[in-house]
N, C-alpha and C. Protein backbone atom coordinates (compact mmCIF):
# COMPACT_ATOMS: atom_id res chain seq x y z
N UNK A 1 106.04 23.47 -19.25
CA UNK A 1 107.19 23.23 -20.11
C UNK A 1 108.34 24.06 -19.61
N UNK A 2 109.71 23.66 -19.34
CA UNK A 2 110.92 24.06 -19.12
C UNK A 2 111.40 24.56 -20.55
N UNK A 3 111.62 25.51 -20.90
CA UNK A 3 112.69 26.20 -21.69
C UNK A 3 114.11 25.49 -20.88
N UNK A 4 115.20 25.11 -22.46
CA UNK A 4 116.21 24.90 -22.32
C UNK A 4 117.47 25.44 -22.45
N UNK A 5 116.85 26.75 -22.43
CA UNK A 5 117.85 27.95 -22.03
C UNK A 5 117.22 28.50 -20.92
N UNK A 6 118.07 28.95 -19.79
CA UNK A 6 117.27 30.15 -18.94
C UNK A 6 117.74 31.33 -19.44
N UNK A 7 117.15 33.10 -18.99
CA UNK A 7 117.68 33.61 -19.02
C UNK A 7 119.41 33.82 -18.96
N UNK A 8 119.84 33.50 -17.43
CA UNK A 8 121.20 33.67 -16.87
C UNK A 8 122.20 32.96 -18.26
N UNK A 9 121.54 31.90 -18.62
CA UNK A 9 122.19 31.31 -19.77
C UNK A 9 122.65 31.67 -21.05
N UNK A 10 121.56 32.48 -21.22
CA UNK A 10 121.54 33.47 -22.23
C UNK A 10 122.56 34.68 -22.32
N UNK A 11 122.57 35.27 -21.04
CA UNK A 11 123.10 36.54 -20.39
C UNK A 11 124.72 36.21 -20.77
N UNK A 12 125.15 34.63 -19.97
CA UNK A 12 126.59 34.18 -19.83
C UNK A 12 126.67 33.91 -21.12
N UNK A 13 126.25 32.96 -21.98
CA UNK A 13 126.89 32.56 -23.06
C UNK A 13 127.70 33.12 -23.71
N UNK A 14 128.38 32.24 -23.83
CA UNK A 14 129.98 32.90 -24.52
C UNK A 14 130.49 32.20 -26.11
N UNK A 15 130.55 32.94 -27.33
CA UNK A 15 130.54 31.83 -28.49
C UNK A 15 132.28 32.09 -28.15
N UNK A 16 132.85 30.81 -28.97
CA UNK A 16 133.98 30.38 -29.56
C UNK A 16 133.82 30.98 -30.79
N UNK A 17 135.33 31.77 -30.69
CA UNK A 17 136.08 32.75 -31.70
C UNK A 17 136.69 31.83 -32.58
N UNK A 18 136.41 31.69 -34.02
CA UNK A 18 136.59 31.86 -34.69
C UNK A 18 137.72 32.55 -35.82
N UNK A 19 138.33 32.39 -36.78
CA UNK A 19 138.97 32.98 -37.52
C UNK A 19 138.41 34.29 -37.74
N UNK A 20 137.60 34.36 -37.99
CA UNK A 20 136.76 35.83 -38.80
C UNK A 20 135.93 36.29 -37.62
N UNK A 21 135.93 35.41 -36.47
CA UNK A 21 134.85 36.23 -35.25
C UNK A 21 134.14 34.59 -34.77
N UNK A 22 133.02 35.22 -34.69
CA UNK A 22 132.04 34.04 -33.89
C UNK A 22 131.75 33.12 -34.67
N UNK A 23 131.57 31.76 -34.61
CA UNK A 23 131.25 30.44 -35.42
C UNK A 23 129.85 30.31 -35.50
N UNK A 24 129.65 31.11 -36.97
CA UNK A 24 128.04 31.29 -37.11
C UNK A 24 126.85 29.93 -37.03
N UNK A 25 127.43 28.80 -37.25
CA UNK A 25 126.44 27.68 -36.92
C UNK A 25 126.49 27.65 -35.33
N UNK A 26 127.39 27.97 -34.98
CA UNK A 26 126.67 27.80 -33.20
C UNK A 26 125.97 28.96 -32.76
N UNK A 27 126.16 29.94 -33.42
CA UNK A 27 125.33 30.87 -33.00
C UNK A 27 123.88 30.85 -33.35
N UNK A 28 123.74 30.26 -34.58
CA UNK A 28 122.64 30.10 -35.47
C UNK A 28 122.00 28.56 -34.48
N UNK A 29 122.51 27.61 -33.99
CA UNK A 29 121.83 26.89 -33.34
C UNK A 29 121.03 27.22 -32.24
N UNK A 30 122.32 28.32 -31.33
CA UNK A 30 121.67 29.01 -30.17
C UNK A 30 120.54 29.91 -30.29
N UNK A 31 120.51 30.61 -31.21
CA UNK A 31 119.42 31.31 -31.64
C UNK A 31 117.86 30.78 -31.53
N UNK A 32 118.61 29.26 -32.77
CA UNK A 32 117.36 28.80 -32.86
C UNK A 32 116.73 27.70 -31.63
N UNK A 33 117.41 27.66 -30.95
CA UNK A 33 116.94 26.67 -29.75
C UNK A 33 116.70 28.21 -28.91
N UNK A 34 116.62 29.03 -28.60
CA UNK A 34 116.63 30.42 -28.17
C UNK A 34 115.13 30.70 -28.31
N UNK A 35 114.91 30.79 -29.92
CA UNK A 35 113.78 31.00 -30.45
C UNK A 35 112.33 30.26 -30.20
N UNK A 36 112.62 28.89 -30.25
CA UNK A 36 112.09 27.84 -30.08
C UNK A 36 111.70 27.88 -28.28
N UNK A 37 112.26 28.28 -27.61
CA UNK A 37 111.95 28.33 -26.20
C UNK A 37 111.37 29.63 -26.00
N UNK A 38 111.57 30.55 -26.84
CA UNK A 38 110.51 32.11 -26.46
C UNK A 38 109.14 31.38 -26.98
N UNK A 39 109.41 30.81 -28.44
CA UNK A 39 108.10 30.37 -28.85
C UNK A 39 107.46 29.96 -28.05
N UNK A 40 107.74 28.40 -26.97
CA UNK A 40 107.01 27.80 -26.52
C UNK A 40 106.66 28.67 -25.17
N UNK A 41 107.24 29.59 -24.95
CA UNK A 41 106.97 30.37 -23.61
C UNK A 41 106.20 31.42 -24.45
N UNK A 42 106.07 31.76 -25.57
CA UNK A 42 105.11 32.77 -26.08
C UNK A 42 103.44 32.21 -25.89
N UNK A 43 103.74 30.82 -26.41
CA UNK A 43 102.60 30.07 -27.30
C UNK A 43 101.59 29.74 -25.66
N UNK A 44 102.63 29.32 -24.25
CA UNK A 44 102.93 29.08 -23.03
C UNK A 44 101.89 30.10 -22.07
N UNK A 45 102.44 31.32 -22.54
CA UNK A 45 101.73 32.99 -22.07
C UNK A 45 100.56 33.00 -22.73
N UNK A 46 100.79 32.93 -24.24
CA UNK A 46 99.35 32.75 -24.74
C UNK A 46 98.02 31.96 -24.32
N UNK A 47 98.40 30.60 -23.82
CA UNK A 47 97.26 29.79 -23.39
C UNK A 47 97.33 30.14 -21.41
N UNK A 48 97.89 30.76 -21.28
CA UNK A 48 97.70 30.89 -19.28
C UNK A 48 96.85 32.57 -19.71
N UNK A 49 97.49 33.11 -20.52
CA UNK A 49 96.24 34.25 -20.74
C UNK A 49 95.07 34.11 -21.46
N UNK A 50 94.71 33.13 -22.21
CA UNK A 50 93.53 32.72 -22.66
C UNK A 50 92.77 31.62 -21.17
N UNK A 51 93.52 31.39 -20.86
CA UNK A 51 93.00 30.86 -19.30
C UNK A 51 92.51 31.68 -18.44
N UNK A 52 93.17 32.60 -18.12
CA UNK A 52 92.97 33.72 -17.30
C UNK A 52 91.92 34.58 -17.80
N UNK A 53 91.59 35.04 -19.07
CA UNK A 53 90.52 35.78 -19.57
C UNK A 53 89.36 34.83 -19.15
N UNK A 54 89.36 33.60 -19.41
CA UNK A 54 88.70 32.72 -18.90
C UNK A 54 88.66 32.50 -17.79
N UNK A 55 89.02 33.01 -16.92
CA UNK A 55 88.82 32.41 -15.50
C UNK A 55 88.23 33.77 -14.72
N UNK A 56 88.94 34.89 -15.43
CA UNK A 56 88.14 36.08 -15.19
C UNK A 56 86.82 36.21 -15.57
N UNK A 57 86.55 35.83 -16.62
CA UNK A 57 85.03 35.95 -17.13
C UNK A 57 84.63 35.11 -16.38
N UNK A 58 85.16 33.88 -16.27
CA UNK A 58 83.99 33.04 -15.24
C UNK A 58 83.92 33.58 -13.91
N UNK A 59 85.12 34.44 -13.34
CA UNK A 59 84.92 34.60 -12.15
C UNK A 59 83.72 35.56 -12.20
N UNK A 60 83.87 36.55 -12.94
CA UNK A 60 82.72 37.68 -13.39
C UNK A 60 81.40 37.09 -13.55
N UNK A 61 81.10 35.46 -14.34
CA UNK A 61 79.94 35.27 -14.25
C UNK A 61 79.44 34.75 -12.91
N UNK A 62 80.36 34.27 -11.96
CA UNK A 62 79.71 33.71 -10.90
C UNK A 62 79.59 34.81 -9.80
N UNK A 63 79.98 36.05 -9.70
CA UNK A 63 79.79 37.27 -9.13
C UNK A 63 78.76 37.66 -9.19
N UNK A 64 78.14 37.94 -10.60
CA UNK A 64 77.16 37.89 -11.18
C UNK A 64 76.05 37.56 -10.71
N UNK A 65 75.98 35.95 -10.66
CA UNK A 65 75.39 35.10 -10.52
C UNK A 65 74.98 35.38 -8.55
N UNK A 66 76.55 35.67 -7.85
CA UNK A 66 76.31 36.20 -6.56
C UNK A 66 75.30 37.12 -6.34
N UNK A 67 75.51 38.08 -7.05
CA UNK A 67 74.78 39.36 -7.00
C UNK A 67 73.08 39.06 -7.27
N UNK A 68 73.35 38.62 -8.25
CA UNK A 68 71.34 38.05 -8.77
C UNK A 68 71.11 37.27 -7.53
N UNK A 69 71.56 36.25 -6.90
CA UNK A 69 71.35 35.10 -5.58
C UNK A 69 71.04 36.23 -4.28
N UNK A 70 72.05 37.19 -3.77
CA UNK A 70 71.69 38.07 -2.84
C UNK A 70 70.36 38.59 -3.19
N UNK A 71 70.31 39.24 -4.83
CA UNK A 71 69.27 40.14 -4.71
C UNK A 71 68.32 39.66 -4.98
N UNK A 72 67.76 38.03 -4.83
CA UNK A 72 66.83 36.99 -4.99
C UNK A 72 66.55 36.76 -3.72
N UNK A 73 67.30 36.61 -2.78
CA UNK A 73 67.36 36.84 -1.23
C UNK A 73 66.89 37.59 -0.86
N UNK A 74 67.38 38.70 -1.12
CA UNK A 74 67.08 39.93 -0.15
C UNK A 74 65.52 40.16 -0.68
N UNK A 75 65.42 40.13 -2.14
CA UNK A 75 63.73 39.99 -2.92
C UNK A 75 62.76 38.90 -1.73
N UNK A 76 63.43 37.29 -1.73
CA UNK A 76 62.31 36.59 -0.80
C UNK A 76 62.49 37.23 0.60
N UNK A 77 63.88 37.91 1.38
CA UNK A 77 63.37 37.98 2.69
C UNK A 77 61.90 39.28 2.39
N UNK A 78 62.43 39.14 1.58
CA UNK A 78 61.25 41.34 1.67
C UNK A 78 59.73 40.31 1.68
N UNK A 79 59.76 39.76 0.39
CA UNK A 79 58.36 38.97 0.20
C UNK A 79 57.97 38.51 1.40
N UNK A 80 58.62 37.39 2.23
CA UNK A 80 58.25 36.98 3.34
C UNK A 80 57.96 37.75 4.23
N UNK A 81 58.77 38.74 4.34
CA UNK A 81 58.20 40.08 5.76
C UNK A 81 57.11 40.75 5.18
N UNK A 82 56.78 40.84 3.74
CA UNK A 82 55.45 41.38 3.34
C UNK A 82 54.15 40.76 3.42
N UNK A 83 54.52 39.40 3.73
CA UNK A 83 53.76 38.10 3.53
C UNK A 83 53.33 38.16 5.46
N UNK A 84 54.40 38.28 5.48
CA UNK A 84 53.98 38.27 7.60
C UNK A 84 53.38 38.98 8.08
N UNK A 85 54.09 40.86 7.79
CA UNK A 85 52.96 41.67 7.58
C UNK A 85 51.76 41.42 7.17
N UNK A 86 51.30 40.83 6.59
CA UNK A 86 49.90 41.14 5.75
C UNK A 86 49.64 40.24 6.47
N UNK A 87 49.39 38.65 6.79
CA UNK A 87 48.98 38.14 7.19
C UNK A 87 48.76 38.21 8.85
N UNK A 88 49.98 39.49 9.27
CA UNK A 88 49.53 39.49 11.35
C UNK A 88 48.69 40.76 10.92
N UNK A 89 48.28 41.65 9.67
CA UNK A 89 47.51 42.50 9.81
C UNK A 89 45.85 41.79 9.66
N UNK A 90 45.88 40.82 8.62
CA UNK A 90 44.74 40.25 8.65
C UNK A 90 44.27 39.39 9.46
N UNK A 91 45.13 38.47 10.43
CA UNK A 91 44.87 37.98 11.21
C UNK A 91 44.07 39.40 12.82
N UNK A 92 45.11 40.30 12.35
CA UNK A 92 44.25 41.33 13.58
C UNK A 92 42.96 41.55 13.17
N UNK A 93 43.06 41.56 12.00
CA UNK A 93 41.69 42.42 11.94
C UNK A 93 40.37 41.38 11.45
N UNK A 94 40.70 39.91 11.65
CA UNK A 94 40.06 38.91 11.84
C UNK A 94 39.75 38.73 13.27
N UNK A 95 40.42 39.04 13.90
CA UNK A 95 40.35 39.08 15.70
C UNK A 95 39.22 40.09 15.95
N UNK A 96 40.11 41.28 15.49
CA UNK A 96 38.74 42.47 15.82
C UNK A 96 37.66 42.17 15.06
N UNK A 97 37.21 41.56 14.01
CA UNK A 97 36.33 41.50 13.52
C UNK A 97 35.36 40.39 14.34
N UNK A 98 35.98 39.08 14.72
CA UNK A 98 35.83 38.21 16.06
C UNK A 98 35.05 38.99 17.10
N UNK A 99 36.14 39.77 17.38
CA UNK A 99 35.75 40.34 18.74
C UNK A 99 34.27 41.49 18.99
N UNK A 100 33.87 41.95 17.78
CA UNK A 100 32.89 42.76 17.25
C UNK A 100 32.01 42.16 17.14
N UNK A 101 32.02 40.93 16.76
CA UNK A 101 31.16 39.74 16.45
C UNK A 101 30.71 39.42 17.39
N UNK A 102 31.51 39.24 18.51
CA UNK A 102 31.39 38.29 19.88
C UNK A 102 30.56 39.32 21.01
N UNK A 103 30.91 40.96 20.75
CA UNK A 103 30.32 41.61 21.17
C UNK A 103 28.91 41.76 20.79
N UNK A 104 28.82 42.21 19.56
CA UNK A 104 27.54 42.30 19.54
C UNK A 104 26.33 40.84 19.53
N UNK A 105 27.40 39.91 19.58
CA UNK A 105 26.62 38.71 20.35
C UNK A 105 25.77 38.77 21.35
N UNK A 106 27.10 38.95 21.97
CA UNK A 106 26.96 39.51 23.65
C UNK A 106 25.36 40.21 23.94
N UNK A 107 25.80 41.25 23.52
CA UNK A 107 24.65 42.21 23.66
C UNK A 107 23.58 41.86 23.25
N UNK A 108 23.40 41.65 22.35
CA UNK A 108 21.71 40.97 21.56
C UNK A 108 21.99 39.66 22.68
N UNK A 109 22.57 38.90 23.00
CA UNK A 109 21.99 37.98 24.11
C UNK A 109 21.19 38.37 25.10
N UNK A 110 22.74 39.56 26.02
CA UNK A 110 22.12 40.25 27.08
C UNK A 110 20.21 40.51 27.06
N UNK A 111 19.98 41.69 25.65
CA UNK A 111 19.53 42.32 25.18
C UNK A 111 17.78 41.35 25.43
N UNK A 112 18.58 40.56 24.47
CA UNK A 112 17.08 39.41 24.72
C UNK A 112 16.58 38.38 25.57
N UNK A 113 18.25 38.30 26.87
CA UNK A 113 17.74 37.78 27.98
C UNK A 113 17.24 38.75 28.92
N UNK A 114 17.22 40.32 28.50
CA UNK A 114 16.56 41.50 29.51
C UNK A 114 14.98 41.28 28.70
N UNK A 115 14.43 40.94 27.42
CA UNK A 115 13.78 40.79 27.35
C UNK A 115 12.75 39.65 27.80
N UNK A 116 13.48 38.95 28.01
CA UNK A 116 13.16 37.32 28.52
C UNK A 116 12.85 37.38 29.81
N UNK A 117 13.20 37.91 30.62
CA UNK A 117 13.37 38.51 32.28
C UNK A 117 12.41 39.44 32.25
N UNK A 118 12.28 40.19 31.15
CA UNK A 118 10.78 41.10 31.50
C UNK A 118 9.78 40.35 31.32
N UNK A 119 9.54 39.63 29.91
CA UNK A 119 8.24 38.87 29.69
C UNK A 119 8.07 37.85 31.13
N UNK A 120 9.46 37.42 31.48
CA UNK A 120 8.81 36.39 32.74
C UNK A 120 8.34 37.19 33.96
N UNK A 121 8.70 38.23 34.14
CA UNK A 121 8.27 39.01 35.05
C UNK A 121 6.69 39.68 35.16
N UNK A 122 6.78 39.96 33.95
CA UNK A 122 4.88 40.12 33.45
C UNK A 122 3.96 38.93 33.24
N UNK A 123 4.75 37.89 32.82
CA UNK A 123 4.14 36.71 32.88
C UNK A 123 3.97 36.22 34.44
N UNK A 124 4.73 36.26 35.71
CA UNK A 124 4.30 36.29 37.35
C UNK A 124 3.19 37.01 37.56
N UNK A 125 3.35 39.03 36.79
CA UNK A 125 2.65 39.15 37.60
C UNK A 125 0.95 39.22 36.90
N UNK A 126 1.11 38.82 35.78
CA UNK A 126 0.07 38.06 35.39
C UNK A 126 -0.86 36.82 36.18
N UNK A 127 0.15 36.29 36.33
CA UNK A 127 -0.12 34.93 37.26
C UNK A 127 -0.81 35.42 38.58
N UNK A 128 0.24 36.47 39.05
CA UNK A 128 -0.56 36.57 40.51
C UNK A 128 -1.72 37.92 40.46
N UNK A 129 -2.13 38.34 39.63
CA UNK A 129 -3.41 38.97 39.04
C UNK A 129 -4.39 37.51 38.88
N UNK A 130 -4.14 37.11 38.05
CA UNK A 130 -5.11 35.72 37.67
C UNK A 130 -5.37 35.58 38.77
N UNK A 131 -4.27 34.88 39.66
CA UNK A 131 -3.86 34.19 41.03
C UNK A 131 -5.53 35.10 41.98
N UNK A 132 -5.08 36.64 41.81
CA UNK A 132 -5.78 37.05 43.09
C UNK A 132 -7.42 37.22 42.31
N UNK A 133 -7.44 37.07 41.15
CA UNK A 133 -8.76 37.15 40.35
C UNK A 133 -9.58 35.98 40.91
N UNK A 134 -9.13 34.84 40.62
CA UNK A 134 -9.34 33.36 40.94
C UNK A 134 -9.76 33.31 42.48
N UNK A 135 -8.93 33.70 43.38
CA UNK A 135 -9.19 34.28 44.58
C UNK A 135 -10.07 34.35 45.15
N UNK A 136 -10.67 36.09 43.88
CA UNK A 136 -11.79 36.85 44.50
C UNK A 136 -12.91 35.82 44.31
N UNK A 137 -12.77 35.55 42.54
CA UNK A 137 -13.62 34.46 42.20
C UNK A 137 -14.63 33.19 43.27
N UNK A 138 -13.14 33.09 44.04
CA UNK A 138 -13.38 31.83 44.87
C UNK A 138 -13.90 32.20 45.96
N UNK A 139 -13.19 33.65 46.29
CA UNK A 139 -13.87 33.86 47.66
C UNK A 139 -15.49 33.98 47.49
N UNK A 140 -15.82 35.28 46.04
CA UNK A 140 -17.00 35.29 45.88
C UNK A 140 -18.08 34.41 46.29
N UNK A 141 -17.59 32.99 45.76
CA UNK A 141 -18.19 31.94 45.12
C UNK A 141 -18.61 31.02 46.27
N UNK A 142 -17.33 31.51 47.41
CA UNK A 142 -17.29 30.40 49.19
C UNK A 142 -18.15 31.39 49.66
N UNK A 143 -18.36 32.90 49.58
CA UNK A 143 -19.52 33.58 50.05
C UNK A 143 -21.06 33.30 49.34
N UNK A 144 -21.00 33.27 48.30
CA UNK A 144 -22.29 32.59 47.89
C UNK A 144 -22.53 31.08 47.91
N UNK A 145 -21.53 30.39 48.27
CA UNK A 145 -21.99 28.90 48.80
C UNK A 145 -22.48 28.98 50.27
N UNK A 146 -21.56 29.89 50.61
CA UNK A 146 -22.25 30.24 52.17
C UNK A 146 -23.58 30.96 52.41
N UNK A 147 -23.52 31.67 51.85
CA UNK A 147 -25.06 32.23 51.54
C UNK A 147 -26.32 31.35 51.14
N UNK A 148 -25.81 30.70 50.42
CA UNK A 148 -26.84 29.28 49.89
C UNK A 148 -26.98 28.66 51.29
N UNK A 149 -26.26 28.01 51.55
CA UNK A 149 -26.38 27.43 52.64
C UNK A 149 -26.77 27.84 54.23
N UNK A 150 -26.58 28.91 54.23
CA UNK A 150 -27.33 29.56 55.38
C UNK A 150 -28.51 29.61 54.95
N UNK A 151 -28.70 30.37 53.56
CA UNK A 151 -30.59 30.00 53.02
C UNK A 151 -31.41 28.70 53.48
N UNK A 152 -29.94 27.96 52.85
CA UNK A 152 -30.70 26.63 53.04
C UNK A 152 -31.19 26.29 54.71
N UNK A 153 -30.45 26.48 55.43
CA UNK A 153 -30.18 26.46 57.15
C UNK A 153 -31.77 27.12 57.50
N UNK A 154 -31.95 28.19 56.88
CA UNK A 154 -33.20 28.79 57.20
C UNK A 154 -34.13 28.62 56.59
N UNK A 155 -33.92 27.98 55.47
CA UNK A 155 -35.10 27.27 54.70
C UNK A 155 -35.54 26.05 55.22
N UNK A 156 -34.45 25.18 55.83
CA UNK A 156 -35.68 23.65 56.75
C UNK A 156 -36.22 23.90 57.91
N UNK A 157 -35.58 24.80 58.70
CA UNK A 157 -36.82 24.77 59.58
C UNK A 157 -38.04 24.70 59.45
N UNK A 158 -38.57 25.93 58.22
CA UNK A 158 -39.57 26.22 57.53
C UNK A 158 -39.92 24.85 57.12
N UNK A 159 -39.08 23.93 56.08
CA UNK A 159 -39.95 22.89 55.41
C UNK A 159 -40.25 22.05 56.38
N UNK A 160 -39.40 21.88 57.63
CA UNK A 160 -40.45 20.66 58.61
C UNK A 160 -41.26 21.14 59.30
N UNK A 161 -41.39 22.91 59.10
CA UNK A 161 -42.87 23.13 59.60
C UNK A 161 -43.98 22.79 58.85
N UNK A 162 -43.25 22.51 57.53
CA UNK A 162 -44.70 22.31 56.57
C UNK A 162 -44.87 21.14 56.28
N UNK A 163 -43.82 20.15 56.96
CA UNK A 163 -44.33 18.68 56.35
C UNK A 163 -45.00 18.56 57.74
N UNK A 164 -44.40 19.30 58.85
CA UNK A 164 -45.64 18.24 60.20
C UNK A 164 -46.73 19.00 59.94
N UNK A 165 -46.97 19.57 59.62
CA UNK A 165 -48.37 20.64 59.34
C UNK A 165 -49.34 19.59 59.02
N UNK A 166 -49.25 19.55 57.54
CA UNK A 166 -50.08 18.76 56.45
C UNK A 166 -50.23 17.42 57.41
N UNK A 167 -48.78 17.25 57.95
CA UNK A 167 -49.23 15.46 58.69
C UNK A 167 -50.02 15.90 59.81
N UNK A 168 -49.62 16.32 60.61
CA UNK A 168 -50.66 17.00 61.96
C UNK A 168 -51.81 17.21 62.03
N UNK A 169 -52.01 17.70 61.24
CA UNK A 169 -54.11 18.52 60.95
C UNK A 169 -54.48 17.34 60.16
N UNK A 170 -53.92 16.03 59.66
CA UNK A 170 -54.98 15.18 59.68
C UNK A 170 -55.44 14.00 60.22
């Protein structure tokens, strides 16, 4: 809204003199058109400062609102780096726990393929004990077949002395 006085207007105005002085209805008009324009520049100030309290408070609530958003931020980055942390600590110590695992795998493999390598090793020389038992066994056994048989070798001469005998002398 334009007021239809300005200041400067105000400042210059000049009333028409009068018999007795100033011509009170023009003054009394100016006044009141005077009045009427502070009013509407009062009433004017009044609502740009009820705006402004308002625009301050809102600016205040969305500051606010800034401040809670950062410190909701800065709250999830923390969570997330606590969350990363924890999870590259448990992931390590899922590894080492892996790796402890995998070791003592290891070892009880080793462990029971050194056992496995001994039993087969006692189990050879088992074998070649048997092996040379069987052997003797056999050799024994090719010496007493041989023995038999040389008996025997020296036993027919003898029996065809005794079958031409009996045939002979009669």
């Amino acid at each position: 809204m334009h007021p239809r006085v300005t200041p400067l207007e105000i400042q210059k105005r000049q009333f028409s003199r009068k018999w007795k002085g100033i011509d009170p209805v023009e003054v009394e008009t100016f006044l009141m058109d005077v009045a009427e324009d502070m009013e509407a520049l009062a009433r004017a100030n009044a609502d740009l400062e009820t705006r402004l309290r308002s625009l301050e408070q809102e600016n205040d609530e969305h500051r606010e609102r800034e401040r809670i958003l950062k410190q909701t931020l800065l709250s999830a980055q923390q969570a997330s780096e606590d969350i990363r942390a924890s999870a590259r600590k448990e992931a390590e110590l899922v590894v080492r726990e892996a790796q402890d695992s995998a070791e003592r795998l290891t070892h009880n493999a080793l462990q029971r393929s050194a056992e496995i390598e001994k039993a087969i090793h006692e189990l050879k020389l088992h074998r070649a004990n048997v092996r040379l038992e069987l052997q003797k066994m056999l050799d024994l056994y090719q010496q007493v077949i041989e023995m038999d048989q040389q008996q025997d070798e020296q036993d027919r001469p003898l029996s065809y002395l005794r079958r031409n005998n009996p045939g002979g002398g009669a």
